[in-house]
Protein backbone atom coordinates (compact mmCIF):
# COMPACT_ATOMS: atom_id res chain seq x y z
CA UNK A 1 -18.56 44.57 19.87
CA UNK A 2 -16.53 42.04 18.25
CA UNK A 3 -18.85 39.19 19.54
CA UNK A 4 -21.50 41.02 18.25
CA UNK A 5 -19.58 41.41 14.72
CA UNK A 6 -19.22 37.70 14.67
CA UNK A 7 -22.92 37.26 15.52
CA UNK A 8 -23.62 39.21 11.82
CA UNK A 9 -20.93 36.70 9.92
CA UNK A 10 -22.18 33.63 11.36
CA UNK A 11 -25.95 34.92 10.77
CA UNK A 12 -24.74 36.32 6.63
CA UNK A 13 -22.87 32.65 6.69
CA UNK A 14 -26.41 31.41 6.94
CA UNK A 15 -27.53 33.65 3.86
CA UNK A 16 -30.72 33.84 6.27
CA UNK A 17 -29.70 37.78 6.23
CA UNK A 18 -28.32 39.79 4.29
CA UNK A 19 -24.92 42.01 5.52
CA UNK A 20 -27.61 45.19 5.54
CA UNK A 21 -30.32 43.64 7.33
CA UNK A 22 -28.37 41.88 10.11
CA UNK A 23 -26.79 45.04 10.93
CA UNK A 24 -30.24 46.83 11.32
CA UNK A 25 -31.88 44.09 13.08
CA UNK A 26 -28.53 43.93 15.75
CA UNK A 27 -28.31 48.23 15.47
CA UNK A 28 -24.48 47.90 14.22
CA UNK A 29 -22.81 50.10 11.82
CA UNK A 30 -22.68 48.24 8.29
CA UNK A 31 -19.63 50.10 7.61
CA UNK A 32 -17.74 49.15 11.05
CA UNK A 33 -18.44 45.90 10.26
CA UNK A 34 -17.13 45.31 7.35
CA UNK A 35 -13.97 47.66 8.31
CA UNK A 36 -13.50 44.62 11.00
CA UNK A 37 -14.54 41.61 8.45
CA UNK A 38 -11.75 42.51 5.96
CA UNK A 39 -9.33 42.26 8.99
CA UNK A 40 -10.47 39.33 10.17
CA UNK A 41 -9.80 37.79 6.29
CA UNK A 42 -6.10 39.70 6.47
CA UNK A 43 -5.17 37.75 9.93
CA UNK A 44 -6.95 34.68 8.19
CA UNK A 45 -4.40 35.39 5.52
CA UNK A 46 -1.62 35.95 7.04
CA UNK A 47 -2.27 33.14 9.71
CA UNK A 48 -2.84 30.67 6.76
CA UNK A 49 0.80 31.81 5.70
CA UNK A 50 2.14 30.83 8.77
CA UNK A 51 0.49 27.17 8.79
CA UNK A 52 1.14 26.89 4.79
CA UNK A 53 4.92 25.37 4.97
CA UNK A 54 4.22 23.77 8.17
CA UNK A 55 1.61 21.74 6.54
CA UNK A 56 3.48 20.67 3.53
CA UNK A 57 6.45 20.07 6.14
CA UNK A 58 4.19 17.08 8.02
CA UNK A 59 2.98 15.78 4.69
CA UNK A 60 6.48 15.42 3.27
CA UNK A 61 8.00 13.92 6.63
CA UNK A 62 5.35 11.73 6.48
CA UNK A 63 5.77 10.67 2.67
CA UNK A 64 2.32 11.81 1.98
CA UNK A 65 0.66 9.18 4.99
CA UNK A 66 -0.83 11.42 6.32
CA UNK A 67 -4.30 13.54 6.13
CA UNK A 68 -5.70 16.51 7.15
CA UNK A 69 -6.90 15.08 10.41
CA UNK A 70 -3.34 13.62 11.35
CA UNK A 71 -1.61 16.57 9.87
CA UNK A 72 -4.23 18.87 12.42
CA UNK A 73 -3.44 16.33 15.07
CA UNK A 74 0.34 16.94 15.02
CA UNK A 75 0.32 20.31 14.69
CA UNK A 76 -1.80 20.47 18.16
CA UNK A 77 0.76 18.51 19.76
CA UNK A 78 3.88 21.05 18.69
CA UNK A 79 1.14 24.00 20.53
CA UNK A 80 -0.22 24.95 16.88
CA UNK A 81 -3.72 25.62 16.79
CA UNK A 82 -4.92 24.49 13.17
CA UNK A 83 -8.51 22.29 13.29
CA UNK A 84 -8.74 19.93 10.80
CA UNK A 85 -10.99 21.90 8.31
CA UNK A 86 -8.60 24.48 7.70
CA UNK A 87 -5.71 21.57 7.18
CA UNK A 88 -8.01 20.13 4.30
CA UNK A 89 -8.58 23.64 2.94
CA UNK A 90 -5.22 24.55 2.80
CA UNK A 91 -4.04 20.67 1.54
CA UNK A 92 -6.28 21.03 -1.38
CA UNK A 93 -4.84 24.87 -1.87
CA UNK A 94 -1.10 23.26 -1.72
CA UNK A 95 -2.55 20.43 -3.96
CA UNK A 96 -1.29 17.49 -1.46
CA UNK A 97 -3.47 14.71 -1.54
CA UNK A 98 -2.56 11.78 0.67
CA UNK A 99 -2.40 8.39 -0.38
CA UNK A 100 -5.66 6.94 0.12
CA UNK A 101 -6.08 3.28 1.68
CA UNK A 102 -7.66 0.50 -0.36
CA UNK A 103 -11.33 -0.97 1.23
CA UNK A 104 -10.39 -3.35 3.80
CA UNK A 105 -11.20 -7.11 2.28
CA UNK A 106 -10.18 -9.48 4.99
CA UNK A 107 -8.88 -12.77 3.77
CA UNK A 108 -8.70 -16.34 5.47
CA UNK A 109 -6.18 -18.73 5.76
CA UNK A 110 -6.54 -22.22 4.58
CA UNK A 111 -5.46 -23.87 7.32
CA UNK A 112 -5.38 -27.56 6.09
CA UNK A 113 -3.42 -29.56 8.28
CA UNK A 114 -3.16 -32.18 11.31
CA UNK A 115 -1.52 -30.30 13.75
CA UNK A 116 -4.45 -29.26 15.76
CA UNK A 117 -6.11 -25.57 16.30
CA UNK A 118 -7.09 -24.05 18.97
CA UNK A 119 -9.86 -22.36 20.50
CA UNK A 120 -10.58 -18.74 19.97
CA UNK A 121 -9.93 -16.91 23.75
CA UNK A 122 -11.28 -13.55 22.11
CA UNK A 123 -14.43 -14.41 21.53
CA UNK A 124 -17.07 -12.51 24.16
CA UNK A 125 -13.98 -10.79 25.57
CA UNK A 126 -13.36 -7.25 26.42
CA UNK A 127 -10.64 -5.44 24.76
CA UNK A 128 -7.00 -5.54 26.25
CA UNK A 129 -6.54 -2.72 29.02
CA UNK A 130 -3.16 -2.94 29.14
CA UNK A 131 0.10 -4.05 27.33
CA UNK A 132 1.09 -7.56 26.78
CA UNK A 133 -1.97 -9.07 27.83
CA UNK A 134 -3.07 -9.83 23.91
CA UNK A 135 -0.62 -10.35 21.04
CA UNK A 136 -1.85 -11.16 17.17
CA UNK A 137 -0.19 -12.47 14.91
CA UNK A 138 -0.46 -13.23 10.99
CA UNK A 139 1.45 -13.56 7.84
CA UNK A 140 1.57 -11.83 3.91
CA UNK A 141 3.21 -11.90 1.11
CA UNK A 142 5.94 -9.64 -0.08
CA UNK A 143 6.36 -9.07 -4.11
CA UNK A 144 9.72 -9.64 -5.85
CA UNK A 145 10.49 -7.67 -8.92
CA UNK A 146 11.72 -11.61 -9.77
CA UNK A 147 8.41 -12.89 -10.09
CA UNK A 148 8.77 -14.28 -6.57
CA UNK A 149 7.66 -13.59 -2.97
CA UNK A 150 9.30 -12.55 0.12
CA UNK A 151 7.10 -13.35 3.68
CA UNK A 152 6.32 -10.91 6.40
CA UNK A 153 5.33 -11.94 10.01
CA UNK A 154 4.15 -9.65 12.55
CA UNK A 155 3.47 -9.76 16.03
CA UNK A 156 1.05 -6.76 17.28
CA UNK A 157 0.20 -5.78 20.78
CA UNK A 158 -3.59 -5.58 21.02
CA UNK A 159 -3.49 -2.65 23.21
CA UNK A 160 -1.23 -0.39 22.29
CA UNK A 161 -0.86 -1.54 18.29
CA UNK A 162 3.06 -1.67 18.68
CA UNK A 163 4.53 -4.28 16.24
CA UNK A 164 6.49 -6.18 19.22
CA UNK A 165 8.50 -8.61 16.60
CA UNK A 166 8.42 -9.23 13.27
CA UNK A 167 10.38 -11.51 10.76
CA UNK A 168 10.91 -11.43 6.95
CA UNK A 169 11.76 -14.60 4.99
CA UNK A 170 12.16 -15.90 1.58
CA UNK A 171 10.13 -18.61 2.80
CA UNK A 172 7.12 -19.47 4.95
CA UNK A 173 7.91 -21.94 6.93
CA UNK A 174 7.80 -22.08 11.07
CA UNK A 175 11.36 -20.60 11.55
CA UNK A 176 9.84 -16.97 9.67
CA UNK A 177 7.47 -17.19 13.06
CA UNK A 178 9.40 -18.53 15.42
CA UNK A 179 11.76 -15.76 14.91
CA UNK A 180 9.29 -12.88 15.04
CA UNK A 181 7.93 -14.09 18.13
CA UNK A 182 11.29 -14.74 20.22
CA UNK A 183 12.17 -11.37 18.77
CA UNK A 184 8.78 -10.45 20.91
CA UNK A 185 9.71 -12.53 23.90
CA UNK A 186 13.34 -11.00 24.11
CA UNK A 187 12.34 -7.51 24.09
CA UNK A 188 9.16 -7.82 26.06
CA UNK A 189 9.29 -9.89 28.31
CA UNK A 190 5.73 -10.70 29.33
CA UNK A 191 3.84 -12.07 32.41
CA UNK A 192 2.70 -15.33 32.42
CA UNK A 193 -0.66 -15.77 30.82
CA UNK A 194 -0.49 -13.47 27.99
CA UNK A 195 -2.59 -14.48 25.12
CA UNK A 196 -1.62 -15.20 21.56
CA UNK A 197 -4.01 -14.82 19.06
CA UNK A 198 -3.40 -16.05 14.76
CA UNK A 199 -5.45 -17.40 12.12
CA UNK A 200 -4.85 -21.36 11.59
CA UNK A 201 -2.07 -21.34 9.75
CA UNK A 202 0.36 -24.29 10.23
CA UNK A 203 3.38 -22.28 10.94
CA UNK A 204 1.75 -21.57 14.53
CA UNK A 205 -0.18 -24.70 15.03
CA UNK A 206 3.60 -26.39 14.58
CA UNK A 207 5.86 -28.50 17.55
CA UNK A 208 8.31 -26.19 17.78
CA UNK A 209 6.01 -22.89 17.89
CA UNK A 210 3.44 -24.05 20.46
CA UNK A 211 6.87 -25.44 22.82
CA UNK A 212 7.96 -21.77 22.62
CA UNK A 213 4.44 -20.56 23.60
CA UNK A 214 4.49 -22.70 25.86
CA UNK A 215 7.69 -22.29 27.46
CA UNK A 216 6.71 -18.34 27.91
CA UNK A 217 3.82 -19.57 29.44
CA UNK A 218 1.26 -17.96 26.46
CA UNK A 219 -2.13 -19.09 26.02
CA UNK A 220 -2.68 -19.92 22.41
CA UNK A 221 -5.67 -18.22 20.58
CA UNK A 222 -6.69 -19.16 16.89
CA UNK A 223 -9.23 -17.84 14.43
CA UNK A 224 -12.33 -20.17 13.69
CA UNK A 225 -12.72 -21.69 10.63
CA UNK A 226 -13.33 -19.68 7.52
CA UNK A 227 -13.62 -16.47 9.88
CA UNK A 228 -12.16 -13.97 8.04
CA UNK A 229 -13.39 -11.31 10.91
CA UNK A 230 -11.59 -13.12 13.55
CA UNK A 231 -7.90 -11.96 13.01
CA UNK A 232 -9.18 -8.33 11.54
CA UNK A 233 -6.74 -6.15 13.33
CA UNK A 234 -3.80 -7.97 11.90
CA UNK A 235 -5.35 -7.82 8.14
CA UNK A 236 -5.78 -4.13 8.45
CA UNK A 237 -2.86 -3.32 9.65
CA UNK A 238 -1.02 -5.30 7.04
CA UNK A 239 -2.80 -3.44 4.61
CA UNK A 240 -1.64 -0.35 6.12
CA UNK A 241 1.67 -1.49 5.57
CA UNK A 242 0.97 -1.90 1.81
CA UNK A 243 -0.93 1.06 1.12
CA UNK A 244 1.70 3.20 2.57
CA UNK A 245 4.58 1.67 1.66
CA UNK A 246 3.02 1.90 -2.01
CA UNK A 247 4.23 -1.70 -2.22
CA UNK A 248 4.18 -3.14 -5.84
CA UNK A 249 7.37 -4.86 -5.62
CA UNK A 250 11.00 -4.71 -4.32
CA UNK A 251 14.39 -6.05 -6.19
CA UNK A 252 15.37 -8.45 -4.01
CA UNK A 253 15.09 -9.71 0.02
CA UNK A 254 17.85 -7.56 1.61
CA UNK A 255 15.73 -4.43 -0.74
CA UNK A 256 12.42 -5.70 1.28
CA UNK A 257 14.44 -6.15 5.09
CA UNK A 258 15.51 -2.73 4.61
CA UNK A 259 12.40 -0.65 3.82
CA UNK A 260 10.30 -2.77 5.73
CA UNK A 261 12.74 -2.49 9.26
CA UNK A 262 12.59 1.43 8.43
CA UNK A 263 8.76 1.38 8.06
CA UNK A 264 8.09 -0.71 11.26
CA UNK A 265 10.71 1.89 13.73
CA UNK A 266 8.46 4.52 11.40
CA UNK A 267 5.56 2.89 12.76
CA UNK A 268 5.87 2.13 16.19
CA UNK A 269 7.62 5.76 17.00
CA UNK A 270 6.21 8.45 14.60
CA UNK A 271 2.92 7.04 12.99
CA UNK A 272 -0.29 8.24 15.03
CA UNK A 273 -2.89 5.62 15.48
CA UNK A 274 -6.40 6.68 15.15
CA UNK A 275 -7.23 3.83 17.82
CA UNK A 276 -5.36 4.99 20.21
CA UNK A 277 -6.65 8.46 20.39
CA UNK A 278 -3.94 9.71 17.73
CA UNK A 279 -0.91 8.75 19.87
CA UNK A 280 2.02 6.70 18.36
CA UNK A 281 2.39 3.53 19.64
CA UNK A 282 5.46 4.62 21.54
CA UNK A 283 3.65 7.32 22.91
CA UNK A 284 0.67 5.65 24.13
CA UNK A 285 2.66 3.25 26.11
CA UNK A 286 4.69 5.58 27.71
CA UNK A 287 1.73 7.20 29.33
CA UNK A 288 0.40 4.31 30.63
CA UNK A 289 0.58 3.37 34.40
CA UNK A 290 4.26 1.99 35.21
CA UNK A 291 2.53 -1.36 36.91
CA UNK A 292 0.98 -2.27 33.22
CA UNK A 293 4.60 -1.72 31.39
CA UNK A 294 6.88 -4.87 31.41
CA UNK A 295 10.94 -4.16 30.48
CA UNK A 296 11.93 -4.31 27.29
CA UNK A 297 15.64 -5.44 27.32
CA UNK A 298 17.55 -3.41 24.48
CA UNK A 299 18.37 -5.13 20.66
């Protein structure tokens, strides 16, 4: 009978019968169902209870990063059924709105200099299928409450989007990348043959940067000229970065190295990627085949 009760709500949902009507056409008591309608509502009530706090709990862990699909997608991996619909419903209820990401503009780097470039190796090539075999790189620009900047540089593994090394500088020269990417080699350790992909930018086109490449036996990958496109996952996720770290400006460096080390654990451990079917970084490599997982030696 209950099957047949939801049969009348779905068809009344419809407003293609009326309550009265359905119940003739499907010979059901119009009083029995509503009896069971209003308890459906009451364990839609009190069910909605139960999920309430542990909603606003994952928003407010998450400093308000997340949405309703992420929220829904966490709860299903604690074992609590919530789809994302009711998440939304009960977000706008609660008044939690999360913060919302800016349109992704891709920018390109001037990359005016004699220090050669590269050819781009991802160009016609399927995506990674497995870690270390693609890393990107890139560089932004952190604001100072001083007028100033700060620099960023992140490496990202292709496959899993893990930030594998990352350096922050009050200037952008070739020792804020070098350092980011032995940072990656040390803790990685890679197979030969890995590729490196950046835009042109003279701090990776440098002497010292392409001997360290070289010396892990990388293949160096660069954007093509005035191809904004070509280093997109890199621009996107530094945009993440900004959008949820609400960046506007920070006091001073050692203000920037600490919110931005405690954003990038944040990240690579707790933050689920929607390209990697809602896993964390950390996650997503730890469920993939041992053979594709190199050792990471500990900081």
């Amino acid at each position: 009978m209950r099957d047949v009760y939801a049969a009348i709500a779905q068809l009344v949902m419809t407003e293609e019968f009326s309550v009265t009507s359905a119940c003739q056409v499907l010979e059901v008591s119009r009083s029995g169902f509503q009896t069971w309608r209003s308890q459906q509502i009451s364990r839609r009530e009190v069910r909605d209870r139960e999920l309430t706090p542990l909603i606003g709990e994952v928003f407010w862990h998450h400093r308000r990063r997340y949405g309703a699909r992420r929220i829904a997608e966490e709860l299903q991996r604690r074992d609590i059924a919530c789809g994302v619909a009711r998440v939304a419903r009960l977000m706008k209820t609660l008044e939690l709105q999360a913060i919302q990401p800016k349109s992704f503009q891709p920018k390109t780097t001037q990359g005016q200099h004699r220090l050669g470039y590269n050819q781009n190796l991802l160009v016609g090539r399927e995506p990674p299928s497995k870690i270390n075999e693609v890393w990107v790189a890139d560089i932004t620009y952190i604001p100072l409450r001083s007028r100033r900047f700060g620099y960023l540089t992140l490496l990202m593994d292709l496959f899993s989007r893990r930030i594998v090394g990352w350096q922050y500088s009050s200037t952008m020269d070739e020792q804020l990348v070098l350092a980011a990417l032995s940072r990656g080699i040390r803790d990685r350790q890679p197979e030969a043959g890995l590729i490196h992909h950046s835009d042109r930018g003279g701090q990776f086109a440098s002497r010292k940067y392409r001997a360290m490449l070289r010396r892990a036996e990388m293949q160096q990958s660069m954007s093509a000229a005035g191809n904004c496109y070509d280093n997109a996952f890199m621009e996107s996720c530094f945009g993440t970065i900004k959008t949820e770290l609400q960046l506007v400006d920070y006091a001073d460096n050692p203000a920037a190295v600490h919110e931005l080390s405690e954003y990038i654990s944040y990240y690579n451990l707790e933050r689920r990627h929607s390209g990697i079917r809602y896993d964390t970084p950390a996650e997503f490599e730890r469920n993939q085949p041992t053979e594709s997982i190199t050792p990471t030696v500990p900081k």
